[in-house]
Protein backbone atom coordinates (compact mmCIF):
# COMPACT_ATOMS: atom_id res chain seq x y z
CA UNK A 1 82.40 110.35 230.58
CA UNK A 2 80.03 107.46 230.81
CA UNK A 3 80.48 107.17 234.89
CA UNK A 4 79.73 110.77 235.26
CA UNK A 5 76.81 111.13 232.86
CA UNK A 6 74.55 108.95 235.02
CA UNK A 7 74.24 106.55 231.59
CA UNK A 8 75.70 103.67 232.41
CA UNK A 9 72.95 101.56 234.59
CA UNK A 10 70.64 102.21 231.31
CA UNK A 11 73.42 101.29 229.06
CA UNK A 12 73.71 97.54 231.23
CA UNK A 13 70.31 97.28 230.76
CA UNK A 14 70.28 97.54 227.46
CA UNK A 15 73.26 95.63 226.95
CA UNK A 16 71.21 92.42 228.83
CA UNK A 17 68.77 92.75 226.87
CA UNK A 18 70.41 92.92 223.45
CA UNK A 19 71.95 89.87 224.91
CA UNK A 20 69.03 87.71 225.24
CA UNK A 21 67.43 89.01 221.76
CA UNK A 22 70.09 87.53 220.01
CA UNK A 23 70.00 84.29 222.21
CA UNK A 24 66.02 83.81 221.19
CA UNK A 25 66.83 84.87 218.16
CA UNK A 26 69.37 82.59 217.51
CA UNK A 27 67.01 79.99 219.45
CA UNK A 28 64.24 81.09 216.70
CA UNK A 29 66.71 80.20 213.67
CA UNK A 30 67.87 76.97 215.53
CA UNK A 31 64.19 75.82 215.61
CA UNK A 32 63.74 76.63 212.00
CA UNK A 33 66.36 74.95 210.74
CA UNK A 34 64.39 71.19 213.10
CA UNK A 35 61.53 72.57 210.77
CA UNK A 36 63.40 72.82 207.41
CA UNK A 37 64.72 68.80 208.42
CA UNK A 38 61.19 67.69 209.05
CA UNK A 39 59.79 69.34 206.05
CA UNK A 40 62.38 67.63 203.73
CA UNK A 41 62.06 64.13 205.47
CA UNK A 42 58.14 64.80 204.85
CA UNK A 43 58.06 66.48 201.69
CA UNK A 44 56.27 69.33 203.12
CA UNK A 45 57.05 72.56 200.82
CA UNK A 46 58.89 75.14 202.41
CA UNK A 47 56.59 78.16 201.82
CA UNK A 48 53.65 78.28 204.48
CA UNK A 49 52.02 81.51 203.42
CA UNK A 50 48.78 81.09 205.72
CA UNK A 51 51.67 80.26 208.39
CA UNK A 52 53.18 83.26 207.06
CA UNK A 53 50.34 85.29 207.67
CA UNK A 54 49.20 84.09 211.05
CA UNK A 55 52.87 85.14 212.48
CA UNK A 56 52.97 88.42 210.93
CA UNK A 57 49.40 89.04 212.54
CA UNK A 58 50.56 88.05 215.81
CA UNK A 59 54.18 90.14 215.69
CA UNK A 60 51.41 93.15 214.73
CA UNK A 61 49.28 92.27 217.98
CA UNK A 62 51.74 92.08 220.07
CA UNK A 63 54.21 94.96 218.76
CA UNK A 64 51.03 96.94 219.37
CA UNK A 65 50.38 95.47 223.01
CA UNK A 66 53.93 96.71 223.85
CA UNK A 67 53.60 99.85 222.24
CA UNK A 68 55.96 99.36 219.70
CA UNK A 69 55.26 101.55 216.47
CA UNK A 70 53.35 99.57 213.40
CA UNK A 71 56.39 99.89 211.09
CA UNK A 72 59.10 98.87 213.11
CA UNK A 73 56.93 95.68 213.44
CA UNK A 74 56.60 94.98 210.12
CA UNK A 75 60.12 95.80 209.32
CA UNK A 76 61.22 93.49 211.77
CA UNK A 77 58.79 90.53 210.74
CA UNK A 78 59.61 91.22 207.08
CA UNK A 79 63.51 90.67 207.82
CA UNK A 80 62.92 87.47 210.25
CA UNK A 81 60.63 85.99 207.78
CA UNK A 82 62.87 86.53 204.86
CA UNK A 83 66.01 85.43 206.68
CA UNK A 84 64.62 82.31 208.41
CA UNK A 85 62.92 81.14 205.02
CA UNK A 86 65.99 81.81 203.16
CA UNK A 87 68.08 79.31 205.55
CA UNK A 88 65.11 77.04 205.42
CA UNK A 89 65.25 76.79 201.86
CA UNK A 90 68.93 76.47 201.13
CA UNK A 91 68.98 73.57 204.38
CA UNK A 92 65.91 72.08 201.75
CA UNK A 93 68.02 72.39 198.85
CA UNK A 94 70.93 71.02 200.62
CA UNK A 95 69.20 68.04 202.08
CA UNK A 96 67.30 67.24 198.43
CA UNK A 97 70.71 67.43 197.42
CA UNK A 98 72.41 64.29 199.80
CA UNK A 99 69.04 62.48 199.20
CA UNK A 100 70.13 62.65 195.24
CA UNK A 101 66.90 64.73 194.53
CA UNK A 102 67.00 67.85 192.29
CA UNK A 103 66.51 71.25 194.61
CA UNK A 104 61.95 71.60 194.73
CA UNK A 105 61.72 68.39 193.91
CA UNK A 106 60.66 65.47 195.63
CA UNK A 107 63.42 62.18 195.99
């Protein structure tokens, strides 16, 4: 019934664009992972919170700007944040590891 209920064209749409969320998003979590590397070769600790806090102001700004509601945007920064700093962390723990260095600390 798709064809004759005139849904389809918005359906495609959607479809292209769920496509290209999950390619920046994937993108986003291939980008964090160059990030957990550098802060490991550095010694940098993992957890940014000023970082932190300037990206969930600017996911906030913008959701607005596109009038998406307030709590979807946090949601949604709440669940990227925790799921790109919990695959920066265990890449950190992993890397401490192959160095020989305990997991948080330094080799």
């Amino acid at each position: 019934m798709s064809g004759a209920d005139g849904l389809q064209p918005f359906r495609d749409r959607l479809d292209l664009i769920d496509d290209e969320l999950a390619r920046l998003l994937g993108e986003r979590f291939q980008i964090c992972r160059e990030v957990a590397v550098h802060k490991s070769e550095h010694e940098i600790p993992m957890m940014q919170p000023n970082r932190v806090e300037v990206v969930r102001r600017r996911y906030l700004d913008r959701g607005c700007a596109a009038a998406l509601p307030a709590d979807f945007c946090g949601a949604l920064f709440e669940l990227l944040i925790a799921a790109t700093c919990r695959e920066e962390d265990e890449l950190m723990a992993r890397l401490q590891l192959e160095r020989g260095a305990e997991p948080g600390r330094a080799a």
